[in-house]
C-alpha atoms as a PDB file:
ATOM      1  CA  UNK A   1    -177.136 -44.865-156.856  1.00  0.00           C
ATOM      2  CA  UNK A   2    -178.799 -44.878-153.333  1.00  0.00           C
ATOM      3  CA  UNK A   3    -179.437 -48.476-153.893  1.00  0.00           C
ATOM      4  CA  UNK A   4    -176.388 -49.540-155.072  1.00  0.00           C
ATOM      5  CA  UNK A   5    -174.312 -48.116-152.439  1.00  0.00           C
ATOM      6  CA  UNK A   6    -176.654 -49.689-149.263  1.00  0.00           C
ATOM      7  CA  UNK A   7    -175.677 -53.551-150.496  1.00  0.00           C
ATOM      8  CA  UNK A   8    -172.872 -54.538-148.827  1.00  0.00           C
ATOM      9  CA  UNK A   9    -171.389 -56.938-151.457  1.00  0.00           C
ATOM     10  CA  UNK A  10    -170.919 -53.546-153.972  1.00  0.00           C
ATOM     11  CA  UNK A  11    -168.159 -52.812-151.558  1.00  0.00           C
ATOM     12  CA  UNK A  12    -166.366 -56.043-151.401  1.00  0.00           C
ATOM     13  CA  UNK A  13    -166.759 -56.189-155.062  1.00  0.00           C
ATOM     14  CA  UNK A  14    -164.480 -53.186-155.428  1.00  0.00           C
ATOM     15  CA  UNK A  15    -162.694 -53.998-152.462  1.00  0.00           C
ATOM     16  CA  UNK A  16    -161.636 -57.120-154.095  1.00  0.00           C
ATOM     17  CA  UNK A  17    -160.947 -55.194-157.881  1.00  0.00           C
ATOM     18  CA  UNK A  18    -158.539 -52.695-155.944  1.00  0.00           C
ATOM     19  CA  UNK A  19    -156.697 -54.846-153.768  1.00  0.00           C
ATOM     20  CA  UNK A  20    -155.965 -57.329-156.292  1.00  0.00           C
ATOM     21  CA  UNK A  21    -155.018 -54.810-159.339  1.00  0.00           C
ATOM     22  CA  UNK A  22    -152.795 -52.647-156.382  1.00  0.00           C
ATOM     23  CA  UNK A  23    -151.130 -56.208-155.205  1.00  0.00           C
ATOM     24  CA  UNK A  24    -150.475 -56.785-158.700  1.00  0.00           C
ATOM     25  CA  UNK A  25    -149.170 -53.511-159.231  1.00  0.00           C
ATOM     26  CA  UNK A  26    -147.109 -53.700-156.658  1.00  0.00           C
ATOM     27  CA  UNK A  27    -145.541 -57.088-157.512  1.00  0.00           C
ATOM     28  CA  UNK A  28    -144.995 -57.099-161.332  1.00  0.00           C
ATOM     29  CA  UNK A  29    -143.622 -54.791-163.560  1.00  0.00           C
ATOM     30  CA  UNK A  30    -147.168 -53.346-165.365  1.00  0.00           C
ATOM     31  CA  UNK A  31    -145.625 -49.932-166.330  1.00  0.00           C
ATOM     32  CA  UNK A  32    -147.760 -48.478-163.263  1.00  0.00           C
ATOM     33  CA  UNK A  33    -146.074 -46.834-160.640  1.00  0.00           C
ATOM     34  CA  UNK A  34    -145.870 -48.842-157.390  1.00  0.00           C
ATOM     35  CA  UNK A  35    -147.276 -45.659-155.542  1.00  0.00           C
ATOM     36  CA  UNK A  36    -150.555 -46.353-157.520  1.00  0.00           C
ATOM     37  CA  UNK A  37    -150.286 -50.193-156.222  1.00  0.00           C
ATOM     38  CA  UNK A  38    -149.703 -49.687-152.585  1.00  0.00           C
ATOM     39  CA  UNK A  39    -152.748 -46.700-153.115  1.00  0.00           C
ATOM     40  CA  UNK A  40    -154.864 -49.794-154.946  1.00  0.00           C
ATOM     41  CA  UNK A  41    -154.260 -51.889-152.626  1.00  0.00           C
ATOM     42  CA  UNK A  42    -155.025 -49.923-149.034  1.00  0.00           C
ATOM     43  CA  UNK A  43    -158.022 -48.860-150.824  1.00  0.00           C
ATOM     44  CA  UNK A  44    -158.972 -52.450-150.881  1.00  0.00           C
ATOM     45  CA  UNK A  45    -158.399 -53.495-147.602  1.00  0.00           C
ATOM     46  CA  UNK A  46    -160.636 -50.418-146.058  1.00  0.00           C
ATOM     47  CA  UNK A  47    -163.457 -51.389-148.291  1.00  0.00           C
ATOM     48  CA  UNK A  48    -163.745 -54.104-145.998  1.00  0.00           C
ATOM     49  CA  UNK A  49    -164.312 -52.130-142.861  1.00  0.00           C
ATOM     50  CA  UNK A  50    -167.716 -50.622-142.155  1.00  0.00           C
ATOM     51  CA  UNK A  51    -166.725 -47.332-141.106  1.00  0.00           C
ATOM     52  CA  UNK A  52    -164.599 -46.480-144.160  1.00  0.00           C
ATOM     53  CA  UNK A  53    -166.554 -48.793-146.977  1.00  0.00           C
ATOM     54  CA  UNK A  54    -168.276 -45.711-148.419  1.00  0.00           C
ATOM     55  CA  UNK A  55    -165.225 -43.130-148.690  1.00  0.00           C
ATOM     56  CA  UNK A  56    -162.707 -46.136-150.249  1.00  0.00           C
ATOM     57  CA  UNK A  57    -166.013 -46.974-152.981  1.00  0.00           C
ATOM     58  CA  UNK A  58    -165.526 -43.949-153.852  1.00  0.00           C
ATOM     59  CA  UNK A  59    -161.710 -43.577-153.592  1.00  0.00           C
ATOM     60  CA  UNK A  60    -161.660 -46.614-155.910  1.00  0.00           C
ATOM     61  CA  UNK A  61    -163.423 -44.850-158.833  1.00  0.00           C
ATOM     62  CA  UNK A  62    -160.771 -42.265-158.402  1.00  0.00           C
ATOM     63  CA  UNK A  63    -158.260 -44.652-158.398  1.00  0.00           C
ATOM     64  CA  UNK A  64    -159.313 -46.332-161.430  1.00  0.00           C
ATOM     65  CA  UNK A  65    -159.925 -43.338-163.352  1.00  0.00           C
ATOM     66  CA  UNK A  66    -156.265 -42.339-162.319  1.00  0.00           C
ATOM     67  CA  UNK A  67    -154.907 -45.911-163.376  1.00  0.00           C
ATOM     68  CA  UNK A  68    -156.556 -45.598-167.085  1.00  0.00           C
ATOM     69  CA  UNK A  69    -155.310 -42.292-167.627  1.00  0.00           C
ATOM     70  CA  UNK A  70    -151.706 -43.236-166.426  1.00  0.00           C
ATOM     71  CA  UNK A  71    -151.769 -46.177-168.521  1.00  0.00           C
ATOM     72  CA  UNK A  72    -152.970 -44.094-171.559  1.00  0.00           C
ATOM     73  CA  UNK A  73    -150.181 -41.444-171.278  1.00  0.00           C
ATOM     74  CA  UNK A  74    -147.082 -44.097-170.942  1.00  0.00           C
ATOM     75  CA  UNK A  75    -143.806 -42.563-171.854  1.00  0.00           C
ATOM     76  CA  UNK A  76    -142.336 -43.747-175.019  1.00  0.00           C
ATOM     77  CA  UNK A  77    -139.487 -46.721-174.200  1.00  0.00           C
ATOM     78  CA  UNK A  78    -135.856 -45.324-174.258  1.00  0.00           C
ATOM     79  CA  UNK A  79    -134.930 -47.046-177.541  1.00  0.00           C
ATOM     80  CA  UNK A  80    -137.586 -44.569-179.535  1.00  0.00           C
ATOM     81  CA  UNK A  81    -139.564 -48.030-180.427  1.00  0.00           C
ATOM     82  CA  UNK A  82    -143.310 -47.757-180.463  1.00  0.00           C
ATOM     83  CA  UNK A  83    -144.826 -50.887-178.598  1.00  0.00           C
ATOM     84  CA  UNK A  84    -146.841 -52.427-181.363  1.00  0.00           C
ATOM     85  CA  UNK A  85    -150.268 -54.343-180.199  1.00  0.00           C
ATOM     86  CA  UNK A  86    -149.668 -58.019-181.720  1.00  0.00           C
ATOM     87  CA  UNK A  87    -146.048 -59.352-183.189  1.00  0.00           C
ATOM     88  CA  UNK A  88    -146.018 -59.072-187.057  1.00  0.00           C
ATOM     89  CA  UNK A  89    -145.819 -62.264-188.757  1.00  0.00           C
ATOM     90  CA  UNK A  90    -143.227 -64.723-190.151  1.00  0.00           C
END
């Protein structure tokens, strides 16, 4: 882990995953609440300054940890429907 934390490009690549997923968040309707995006997405942006690079790699675990779990545990839709994973056929 020592090692993987000291290379510079580890925190842009995270930096890049979190501000593009919270940007996306924030602009589309994904089920995620925009809360999460604007979290994603600030998370991003400070993995891209020296001082903060460490804390935000390891806010972004966090944060996508928190994103698969809320994703997981969606609320049913209003019209008691269960979302079904590919359209039946005919």
């Amino acid at each position: 882990m020592k090692r993987l934390t000291r290379d510079p490009r580890t925190y842009a690549k995270v930096g890049v995953l979190a501000l593009a997923a919270g940007l996306t968040v924030i602009r589309s309707a994904t089920g995620l609440p925009r809360w999460l995006g604007w979290a994603g997405a600030v998370i991003g942006a400070v993995c891209f300054v020296p001082w903060g690079a460490w804390i935000a790699f390891l806010l972004g675990g966090l944060w996508i940890i928190v994103a698969g779990v809320l994703l997981t545990w969606r609320p049913a839709p209003a019209d008691g429907t269960r979302p079904s994973a590919a359209a039946p056929p005919g």
